[in-house]
Protein backbone atom coordinates (compact mmCIF):
# COMPACT_ATOMS: atom_id res chain seq x y z
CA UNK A 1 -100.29 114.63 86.93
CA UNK A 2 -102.38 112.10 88.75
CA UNK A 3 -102.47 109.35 87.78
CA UNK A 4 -106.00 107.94 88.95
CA UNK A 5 -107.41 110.62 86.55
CA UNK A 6 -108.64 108.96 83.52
CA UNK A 7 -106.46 110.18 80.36
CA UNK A 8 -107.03 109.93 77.01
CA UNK A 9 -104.74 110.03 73.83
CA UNK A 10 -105.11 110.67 70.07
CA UNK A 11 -103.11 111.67 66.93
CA UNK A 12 -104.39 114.89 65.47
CA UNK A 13 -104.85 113.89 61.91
CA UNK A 14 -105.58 116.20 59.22
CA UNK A 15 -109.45 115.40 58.72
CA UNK A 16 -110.10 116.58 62.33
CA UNK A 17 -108.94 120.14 61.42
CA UNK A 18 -111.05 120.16 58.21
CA UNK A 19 -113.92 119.24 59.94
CA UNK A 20 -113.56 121.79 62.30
CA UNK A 21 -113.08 124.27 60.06
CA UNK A 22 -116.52 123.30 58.36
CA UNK A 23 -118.41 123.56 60.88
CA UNK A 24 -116.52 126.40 63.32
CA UNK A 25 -116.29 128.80 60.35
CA UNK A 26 -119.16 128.11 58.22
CA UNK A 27 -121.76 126.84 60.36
CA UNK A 28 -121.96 128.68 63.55
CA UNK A 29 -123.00 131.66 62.86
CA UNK A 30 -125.95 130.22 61.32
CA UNK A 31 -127.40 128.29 64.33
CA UNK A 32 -130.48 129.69 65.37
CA UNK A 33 -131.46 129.35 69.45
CA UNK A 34 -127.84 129.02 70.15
CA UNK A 35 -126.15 130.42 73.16
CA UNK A 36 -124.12 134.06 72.19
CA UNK A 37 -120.34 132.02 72.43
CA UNK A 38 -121.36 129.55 69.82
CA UNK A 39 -122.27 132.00 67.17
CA UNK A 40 -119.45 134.75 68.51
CA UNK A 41 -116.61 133.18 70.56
CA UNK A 42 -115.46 135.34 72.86
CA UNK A 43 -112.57 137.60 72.22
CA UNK A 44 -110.99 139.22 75.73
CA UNK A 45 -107.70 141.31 76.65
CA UNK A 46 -107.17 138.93 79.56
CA UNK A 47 -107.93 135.60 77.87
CA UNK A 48 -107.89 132.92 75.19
CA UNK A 49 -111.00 130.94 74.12
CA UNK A 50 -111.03 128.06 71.70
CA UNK A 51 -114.06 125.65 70.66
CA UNK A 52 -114.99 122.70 70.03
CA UNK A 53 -117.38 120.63 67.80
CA UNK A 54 -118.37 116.76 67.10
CA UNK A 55 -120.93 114.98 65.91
CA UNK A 56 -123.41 112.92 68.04
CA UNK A 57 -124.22 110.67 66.10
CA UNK A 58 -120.32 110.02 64.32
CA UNK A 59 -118.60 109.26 67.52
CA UNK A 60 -119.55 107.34 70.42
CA UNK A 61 -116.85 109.41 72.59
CA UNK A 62 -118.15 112.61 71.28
CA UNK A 63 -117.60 114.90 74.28
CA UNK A 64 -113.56 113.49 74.29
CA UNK A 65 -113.29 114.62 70.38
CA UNK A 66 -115.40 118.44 70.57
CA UNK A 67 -112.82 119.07 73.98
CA UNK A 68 -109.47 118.14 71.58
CA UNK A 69 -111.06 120.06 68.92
CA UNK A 70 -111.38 123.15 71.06
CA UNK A 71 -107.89 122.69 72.30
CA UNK A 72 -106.49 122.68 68.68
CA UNK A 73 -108.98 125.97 68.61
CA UNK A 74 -106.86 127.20 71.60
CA UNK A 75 -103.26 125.90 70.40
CA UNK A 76 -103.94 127.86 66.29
CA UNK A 77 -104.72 130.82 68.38
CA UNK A 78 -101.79 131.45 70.67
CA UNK A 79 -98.18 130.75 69.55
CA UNK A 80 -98.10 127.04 69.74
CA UNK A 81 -98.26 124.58 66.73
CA UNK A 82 -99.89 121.26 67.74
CA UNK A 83 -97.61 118.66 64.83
CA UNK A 84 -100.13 115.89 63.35
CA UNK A 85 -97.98 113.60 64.58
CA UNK A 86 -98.06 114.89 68.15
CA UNK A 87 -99.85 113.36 71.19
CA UNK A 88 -101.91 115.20 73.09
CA UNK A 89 -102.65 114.28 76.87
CA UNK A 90 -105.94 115.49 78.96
CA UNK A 91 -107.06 114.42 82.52
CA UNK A 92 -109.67 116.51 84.37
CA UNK A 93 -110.44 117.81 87.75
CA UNK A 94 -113.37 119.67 89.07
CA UNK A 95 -113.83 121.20 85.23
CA UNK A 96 -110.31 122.17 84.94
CA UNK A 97 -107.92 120.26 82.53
CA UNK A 98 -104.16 119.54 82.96
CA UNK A 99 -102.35 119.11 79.71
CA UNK A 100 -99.00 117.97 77.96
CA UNK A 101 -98.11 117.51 74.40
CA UNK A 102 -95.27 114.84 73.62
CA UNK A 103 -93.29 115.35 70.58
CA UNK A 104 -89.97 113.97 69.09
CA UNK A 105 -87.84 114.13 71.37
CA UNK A 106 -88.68 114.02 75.44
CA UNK A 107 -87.49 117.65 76.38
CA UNK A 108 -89.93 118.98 73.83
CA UNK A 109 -92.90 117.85 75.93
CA UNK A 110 -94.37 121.33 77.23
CA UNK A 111 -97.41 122.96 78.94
CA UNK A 112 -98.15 125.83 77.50
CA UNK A 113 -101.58 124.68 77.33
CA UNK A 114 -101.61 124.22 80.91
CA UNK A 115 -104.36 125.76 83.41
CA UNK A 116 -107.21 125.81 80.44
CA UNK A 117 -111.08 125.67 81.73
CA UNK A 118 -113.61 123.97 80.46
CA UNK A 119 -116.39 127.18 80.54
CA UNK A 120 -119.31 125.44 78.93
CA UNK A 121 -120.91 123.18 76.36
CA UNK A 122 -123.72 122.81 74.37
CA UNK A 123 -125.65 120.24 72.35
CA UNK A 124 -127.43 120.98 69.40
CA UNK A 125 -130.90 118.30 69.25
CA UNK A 126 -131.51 119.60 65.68
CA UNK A 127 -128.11 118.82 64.26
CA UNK A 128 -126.87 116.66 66.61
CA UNK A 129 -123.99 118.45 67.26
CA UNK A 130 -122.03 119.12 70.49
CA UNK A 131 -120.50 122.02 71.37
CA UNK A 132 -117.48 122.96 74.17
CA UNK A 133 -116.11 126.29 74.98
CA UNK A 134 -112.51 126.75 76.90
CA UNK A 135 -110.47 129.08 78.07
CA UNK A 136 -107.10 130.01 78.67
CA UNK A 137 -105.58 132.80 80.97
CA UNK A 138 -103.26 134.88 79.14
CA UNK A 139 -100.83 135.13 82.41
CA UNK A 140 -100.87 131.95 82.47
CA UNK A 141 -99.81 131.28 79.18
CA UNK A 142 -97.02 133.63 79.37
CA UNK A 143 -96.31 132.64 82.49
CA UNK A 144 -95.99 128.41 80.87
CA UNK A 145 -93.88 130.66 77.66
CA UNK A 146 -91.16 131.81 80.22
CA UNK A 147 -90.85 128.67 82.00
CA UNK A 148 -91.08 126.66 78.56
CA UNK A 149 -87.89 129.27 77.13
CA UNK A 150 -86.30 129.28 80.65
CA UNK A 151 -85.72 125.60 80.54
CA UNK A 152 -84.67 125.49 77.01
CA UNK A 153 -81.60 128.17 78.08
CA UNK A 154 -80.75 126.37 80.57
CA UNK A 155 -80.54 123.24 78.74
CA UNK A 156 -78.10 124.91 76.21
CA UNK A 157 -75.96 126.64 79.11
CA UNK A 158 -75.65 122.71 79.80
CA UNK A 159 -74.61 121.64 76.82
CA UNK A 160 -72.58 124.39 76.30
CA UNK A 161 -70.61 123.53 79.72
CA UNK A 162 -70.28 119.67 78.80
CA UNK A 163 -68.37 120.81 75.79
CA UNK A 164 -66.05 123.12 77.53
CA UNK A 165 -65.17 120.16 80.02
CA UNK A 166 -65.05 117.87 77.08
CA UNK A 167 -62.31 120.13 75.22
CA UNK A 168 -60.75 121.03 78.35
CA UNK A 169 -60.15 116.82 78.96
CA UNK A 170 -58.77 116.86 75.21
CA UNK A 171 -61.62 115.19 74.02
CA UNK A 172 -61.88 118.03 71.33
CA UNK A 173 -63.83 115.99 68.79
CA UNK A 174 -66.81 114.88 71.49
CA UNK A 175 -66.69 118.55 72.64
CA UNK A 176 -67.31 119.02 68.63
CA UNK A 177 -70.17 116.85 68.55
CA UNK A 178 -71.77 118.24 71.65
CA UNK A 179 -72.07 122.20 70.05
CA UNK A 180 -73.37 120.73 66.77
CA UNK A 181 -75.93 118.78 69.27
CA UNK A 182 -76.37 121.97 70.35
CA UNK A 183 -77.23 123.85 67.39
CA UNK A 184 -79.16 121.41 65.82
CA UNK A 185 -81.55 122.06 69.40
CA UNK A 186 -80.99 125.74 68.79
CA UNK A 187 -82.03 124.94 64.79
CA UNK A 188 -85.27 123.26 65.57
CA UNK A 189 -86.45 125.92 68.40
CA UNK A 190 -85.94 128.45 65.61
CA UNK A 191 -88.53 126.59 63.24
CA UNK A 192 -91.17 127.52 65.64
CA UNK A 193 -93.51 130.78 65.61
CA UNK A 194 -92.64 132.46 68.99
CA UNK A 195 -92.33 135.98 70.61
CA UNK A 196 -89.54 138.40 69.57
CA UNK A 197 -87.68 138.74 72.30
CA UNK A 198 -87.40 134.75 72.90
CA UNK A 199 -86.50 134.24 68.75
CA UNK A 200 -83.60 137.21 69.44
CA UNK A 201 -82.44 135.35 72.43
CA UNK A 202 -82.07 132.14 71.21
CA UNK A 203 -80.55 134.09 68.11
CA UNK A 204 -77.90 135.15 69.96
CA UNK A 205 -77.30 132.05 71.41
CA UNK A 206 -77.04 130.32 68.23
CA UNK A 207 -74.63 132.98 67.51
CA UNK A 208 -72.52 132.26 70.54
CA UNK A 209 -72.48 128.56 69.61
CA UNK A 210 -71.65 128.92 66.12
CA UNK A 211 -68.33 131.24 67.16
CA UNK A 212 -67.28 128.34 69.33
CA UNK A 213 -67.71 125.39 67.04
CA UNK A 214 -65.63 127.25 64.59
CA UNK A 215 -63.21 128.23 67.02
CA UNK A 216 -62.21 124.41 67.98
CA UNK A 217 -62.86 123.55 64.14
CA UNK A 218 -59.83 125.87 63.38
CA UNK A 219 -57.71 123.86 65.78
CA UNK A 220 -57.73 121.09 64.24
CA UNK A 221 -54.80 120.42 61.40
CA UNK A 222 -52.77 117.44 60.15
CA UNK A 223 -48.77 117.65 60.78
CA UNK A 224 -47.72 114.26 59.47
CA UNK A 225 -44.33 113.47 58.84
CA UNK A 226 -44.07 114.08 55.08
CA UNK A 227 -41.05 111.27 54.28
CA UNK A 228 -40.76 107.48 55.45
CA UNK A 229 -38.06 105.08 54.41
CA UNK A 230 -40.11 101.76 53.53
CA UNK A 231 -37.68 98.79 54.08
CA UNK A 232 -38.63 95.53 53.40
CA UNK A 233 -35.68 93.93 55.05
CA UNK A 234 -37.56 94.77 58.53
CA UNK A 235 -40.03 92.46 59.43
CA UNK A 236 -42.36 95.30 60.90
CA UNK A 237 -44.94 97.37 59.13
CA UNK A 238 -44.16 101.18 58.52
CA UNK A 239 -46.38 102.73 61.50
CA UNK A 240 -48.15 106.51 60.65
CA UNK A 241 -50.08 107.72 63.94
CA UNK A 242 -51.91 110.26 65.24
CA UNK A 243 -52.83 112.01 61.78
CA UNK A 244 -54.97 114.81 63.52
CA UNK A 245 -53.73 117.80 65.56
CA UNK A 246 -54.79 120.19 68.14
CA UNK A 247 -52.68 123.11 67.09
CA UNK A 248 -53.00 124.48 70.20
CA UNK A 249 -51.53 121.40 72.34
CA UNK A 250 -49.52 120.32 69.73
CA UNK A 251 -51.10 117.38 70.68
CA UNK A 252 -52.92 113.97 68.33
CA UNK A 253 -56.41 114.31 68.56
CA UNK A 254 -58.23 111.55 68.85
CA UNK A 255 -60.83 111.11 65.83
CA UNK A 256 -63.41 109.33 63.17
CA UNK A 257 -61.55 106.31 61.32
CA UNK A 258 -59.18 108.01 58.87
CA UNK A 259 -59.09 107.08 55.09
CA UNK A 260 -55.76 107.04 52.63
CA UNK A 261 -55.75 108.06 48.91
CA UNK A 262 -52.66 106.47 46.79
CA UNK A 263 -51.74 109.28 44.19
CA UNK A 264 -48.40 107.55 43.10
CA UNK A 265 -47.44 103.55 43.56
CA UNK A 266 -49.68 101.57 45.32
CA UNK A 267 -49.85 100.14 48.64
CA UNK A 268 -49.79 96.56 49.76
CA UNK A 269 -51.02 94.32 52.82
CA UNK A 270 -52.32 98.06 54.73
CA UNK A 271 -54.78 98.79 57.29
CA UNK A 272 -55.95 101.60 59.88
CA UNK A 273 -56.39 100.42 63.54
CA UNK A 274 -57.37 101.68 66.61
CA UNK A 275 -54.46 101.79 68.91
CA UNK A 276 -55.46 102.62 72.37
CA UNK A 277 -56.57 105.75 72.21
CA UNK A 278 -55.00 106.98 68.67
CA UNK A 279 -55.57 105.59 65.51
CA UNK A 280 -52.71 104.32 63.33
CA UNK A 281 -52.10 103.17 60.17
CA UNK A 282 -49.76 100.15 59.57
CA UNK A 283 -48.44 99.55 55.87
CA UNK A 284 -46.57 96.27 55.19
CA UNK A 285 -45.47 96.61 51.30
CA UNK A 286 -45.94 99.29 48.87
CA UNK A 287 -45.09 99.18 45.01
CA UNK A 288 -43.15 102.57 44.36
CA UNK A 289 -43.24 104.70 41.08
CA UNK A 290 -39.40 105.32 40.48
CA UNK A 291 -38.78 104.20 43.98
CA UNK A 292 -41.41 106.31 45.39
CA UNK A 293 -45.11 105.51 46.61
CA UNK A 294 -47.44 109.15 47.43
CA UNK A 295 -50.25 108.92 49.96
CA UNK A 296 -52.43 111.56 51.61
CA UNK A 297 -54.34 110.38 54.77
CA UNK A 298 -57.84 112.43 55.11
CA UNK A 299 -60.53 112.19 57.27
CA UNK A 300 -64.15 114.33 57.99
CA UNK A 301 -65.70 115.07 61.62
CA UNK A 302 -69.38 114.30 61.66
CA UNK A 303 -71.08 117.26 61.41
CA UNK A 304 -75.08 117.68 60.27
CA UNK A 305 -75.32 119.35 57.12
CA UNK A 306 -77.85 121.68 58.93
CA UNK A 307 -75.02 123.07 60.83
CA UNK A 308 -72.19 122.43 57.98
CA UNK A 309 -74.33 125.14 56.29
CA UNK A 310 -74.05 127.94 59.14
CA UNK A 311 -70.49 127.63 59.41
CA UNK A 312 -68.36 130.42 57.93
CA UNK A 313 -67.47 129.07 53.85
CA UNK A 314 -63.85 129.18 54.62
CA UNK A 315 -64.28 126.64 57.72
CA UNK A 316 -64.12 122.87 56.80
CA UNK A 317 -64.94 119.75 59.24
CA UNK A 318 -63.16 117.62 56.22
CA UNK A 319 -58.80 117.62 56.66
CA UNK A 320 -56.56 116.45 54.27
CA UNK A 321 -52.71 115.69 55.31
CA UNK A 322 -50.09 116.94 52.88
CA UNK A 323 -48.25 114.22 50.57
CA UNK A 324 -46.41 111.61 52.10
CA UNK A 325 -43.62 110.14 50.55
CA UNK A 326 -42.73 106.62 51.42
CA UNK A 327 -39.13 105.43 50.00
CA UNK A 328 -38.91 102.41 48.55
CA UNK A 329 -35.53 100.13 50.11
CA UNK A 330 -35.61 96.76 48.69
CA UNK A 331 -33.65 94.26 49.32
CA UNK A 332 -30.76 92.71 46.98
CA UNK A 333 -31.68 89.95 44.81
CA UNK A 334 -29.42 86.89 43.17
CA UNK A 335 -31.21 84.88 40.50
CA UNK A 336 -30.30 80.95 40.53
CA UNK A 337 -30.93 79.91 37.05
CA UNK A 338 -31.36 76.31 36.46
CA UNK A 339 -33.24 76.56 33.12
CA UNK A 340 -32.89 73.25 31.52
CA UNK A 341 -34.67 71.44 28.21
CA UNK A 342 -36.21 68.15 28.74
CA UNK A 343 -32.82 66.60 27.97
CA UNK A 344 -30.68 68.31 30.63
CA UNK A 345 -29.20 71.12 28.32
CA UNK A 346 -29.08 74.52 29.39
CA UNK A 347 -31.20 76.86 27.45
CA UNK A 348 -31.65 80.54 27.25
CA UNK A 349 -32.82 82.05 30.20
CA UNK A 350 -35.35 83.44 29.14
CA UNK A 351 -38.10 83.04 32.04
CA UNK A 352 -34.80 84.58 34.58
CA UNK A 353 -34.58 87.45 32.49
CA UNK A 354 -38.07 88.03 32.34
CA UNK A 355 -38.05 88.10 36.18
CA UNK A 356 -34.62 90.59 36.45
CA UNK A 357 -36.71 92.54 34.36
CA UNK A 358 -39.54 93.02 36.45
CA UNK A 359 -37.31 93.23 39.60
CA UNK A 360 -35.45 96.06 38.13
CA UNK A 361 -38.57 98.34 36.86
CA UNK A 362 -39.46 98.24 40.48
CA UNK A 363 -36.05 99.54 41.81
CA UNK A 364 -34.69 96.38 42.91
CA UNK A 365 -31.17 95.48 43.07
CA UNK A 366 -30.03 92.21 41.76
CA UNK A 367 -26.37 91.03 42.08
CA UNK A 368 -23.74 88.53 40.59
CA UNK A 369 -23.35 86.11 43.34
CA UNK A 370 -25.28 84.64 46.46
CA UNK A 371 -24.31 87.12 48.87
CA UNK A 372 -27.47 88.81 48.79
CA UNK A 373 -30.56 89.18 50.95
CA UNK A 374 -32.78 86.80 48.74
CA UNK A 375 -32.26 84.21 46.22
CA UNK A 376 -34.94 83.27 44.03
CA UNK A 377 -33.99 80.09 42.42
CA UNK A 378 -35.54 79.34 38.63
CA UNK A 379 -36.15 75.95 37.43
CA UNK A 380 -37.17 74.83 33.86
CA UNK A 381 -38.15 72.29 31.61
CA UNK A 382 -39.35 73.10 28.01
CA UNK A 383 -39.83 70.24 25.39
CA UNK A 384 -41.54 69.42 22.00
CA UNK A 385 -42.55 66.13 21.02
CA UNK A 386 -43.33 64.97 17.46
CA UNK A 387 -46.68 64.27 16.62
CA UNK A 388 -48.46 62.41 14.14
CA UNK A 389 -49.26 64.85 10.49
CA UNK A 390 -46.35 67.13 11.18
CA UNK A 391 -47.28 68.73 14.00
CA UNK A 392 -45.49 69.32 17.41
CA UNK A 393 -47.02 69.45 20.79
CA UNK A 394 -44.87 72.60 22.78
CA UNK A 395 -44.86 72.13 26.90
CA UNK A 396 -43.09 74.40 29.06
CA UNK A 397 -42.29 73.59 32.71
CA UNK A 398 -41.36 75.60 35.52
CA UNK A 399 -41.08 76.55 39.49
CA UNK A 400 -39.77 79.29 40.83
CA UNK A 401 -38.72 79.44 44.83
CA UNK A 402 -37.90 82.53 46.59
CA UNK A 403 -35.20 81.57 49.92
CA UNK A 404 -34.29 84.44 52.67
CA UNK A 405 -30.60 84.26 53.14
CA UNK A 406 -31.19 85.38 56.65
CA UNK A 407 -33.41 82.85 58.05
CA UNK A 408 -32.13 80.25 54.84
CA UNK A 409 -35.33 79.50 54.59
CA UNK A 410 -38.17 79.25 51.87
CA UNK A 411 -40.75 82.11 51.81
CA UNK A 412 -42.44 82.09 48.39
CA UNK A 413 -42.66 79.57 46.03
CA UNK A 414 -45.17 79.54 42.61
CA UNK A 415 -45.08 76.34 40.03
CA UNK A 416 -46.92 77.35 36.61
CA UNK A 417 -49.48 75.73 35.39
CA UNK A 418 -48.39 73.48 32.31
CA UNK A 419 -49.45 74.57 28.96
CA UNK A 420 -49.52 72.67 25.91
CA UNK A 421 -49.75 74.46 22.68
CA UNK A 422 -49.67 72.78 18.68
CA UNK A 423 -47.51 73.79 16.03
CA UNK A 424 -46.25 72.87 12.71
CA UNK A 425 -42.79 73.88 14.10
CA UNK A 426 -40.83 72.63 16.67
CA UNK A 427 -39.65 75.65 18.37
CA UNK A 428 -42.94 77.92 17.28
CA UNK A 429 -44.29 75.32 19.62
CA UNK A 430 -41.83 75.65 22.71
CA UNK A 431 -41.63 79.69 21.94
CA UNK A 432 -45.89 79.60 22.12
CA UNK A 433 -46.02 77.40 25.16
CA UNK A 434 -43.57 79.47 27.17
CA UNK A 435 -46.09 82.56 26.08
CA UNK A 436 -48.91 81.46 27.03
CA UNK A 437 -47.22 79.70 30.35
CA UNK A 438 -45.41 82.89 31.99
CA UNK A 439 -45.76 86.29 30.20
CA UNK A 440 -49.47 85.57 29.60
CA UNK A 441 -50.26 84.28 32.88
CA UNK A 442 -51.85 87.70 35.04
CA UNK A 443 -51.91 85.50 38.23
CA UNK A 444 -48.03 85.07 38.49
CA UNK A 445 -47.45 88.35 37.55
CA UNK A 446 -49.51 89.48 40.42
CA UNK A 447 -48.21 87.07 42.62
CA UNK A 448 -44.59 88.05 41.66
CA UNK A 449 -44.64 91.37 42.31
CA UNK A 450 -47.18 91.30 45.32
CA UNK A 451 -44.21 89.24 46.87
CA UNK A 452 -41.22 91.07 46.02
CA UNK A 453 -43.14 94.37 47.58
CA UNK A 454 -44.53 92.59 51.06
CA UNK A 455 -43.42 89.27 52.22
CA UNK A 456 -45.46 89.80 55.54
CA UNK A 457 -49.05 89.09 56.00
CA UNK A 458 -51.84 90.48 58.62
């Protein structure tokens, strides 16, 4: 196009094609004194005509408006839709009009319309109307259909080549991507009124498209090792890669981020990184279910829903691993008990019991003596003091340290909040602060068992 030719731009909006109805359909025919192609536009075997109407006196660009109008005219008559939101381009030369419509997306932008003629116009003193008459060749037309088709194929013969390289490469998930690209194109061509023979071509096309996607969709499975031991005497995280395979290659594939879903246990202190190329996921504690945590690691390609729904029922873009069984090995444990009342007297151990007790409903193993692979060392201090009336005031005191015999060295350590409780009793006072000190007290609990299962931290 040249671009010293003056163009001009609108937005067909829904009032223009009203008012050209009014006065195409209703009006015309009535006109007296008005050339034959205004009352009967002209209907030809080798030919399209379309007109155009505005009003003088509405529009100071009048002439611009009646020749859009009789393209629209031109566009409802031949297979072309013109969208309301599309823009519609015009320059002329020497009576003869060059045009392009820009829609969505940039490929879309065609000339069918191309090669139209301005034949005439007329202006209407007594109504102040003006009216334009074009034309279109119909070679021409077809001739713009073929090329318009033409370049859509070969578009998709692109397309369809980038995702052959793409699989061949391994990149089997971007090769994914590109056919549902593909079919979406494919999809939105289809929505269009057009010839037979160009809706059974791109029919089989779509077709051919469809029987590929699901022909690299059934490659894909998940062949994860089903049992890990989980030891939390090694310092490194339990690694799980490559979660997706190419059965064909045997080969991880890689993917979208994976999710996990904990059916049994629970899982501490986990995450899924990018390593590389691969995915993997890295799990640092886990809190087993009779020594045993369950996970399944899924994930879902990114496919449109418009194309999810051609896909054969039994096809899914959404995998699911198998269980996996992680094995809880924990380390031994020796419990240092120093519980002592205020006076120096050993008690009852009651707060070290309480902790053997949660130690061994996880599947712990606590010993006799300090030859074990952590000590966790208990000290107390419970008291009652007389008060004034009667009454006692109950406090009980306590830390609790947790030393690795390996590196002799201190790696948890929790002192409980004191808690000071009234009671007519002396030892309903002690028995009511301990309560409400320790087996009350959600945040040690939490803290307690988060670090028996992980001592490590991201």
């Amino acid at each position: 196009m040249d671009d010293s030719r003056p163009i001009y731009s609108i937005c067909y909006k829904s009032y223009f094609l009203i008012f050209f109805l009014m006065h195409s359909v209703a009006g015309v025919g009535q006109i007296k004194n008005a050339p034959d192609w205004v009352r009967n536009i002209p209907v030809t075997g080798d030919a399209f005509y379309g007109i155009g109407i505005s009003s003088i006196q509405e529009s100071s660009d009048y002439r611009s408006l009646a020749n859009k109008m009789a393209l629209k005219d031109l566009a409802e008559k031949i297979f072309v839709s013109i969208n309301s939101e599309s823009e519609v381009s015009l320059s002329y030369a020497n009576n003869k009009a060059v045009y392009e419509i820009e829609e969505l997306t940039e490929f879309e932008s065609s000339n069918f319309l191309s090669g139209h003629q301005k034949v005439t116009d007329w202006t209407d003193n007594r109504s102040k109307n003006y009216y334009v008459l074009f034309k279109l060749n119909r070679f021409s037309y077809l001739e713009n259909r073929r090329d318009y088709f033409q370049r859509v194929h070969e578009m998709l013969i692109i397309m369809g080549s980038e995702a052959d390289q793409l699989i061949d490469e391994g990149s089997l998930i971007r090769g994914i991507n590109k056919l549902s690209d593909a079919l979406l194109r494919i999809e939105s061509e289809m929505q269009r009124t057009m010839e037979p023979e160009y809706r059974v071509n791109l029919e089989k096309t779509q077709l051919s498209f469809l029987y590929k996607l699901e022909q690299q969709l059934s490659r894909l499975s998940f062949k994860t090792q089903k049992y890990y031991h989980f030891d939390l005497l090694n310092p490194e995280p339990l690694i799980i890669k490559h979660f997706l395979i190419d059965r064909i290659t045997g080969l991880p594939v890689p993917h979208t981020k994976s999710r996990i879903k904990v059916y049994r246990g629970d899982v501490f202190n986990y995450q899924i990184s990018r390593n590389q190329e691969f995915e993997e996921l890295s799990i640092k504690g886990i809190f087993p279910e009779n020594g045993v945590s369950e996970i399944k690691i899924s994930l879902e390609v990114s496919i449109p829903e418009q194309v999810k729904a051609m896909l054969d029922p039994a096809l899914s873009s959404y995998f699911e691993s198998s269980s996996i069984f992680l094995k809880f090995i924990p380390y031994s444990i020796y419990y240092d008990s120093k519980e002592q009342n205020s006076k120096g007297k050993e008690v009852s151990p009651r707060l070290t019991d309480y902790l053997r007790s949660i130690t061994e409903d996880l599947g712990f193993v606590t010993v006799t003596d300090s030859l074990s692979d952590m000590i966790i060392e208990v000290n107390s201090t419970h008291y009652s003091n007389h008060l004034h009336r009667g009454h006692y005031e109950g406090v009980f005191e306590s830390a609790i340290k947790g030393i690795d015999t390996r590196k002799s060295s201190e790696v948890y350590h929790f002192s409980f909040e004191i808690q000071k409780v009234v009671a007519s009793k002396r030892s309903t006072a002690v028995n009511r602060a301990y309560a409400a000190t320790v087996s009350e007290n959600k945040k040690f609990l939490v803290s307690f068992v988060t670090f028996l299962c992980t001592k490590q931290e991201f």
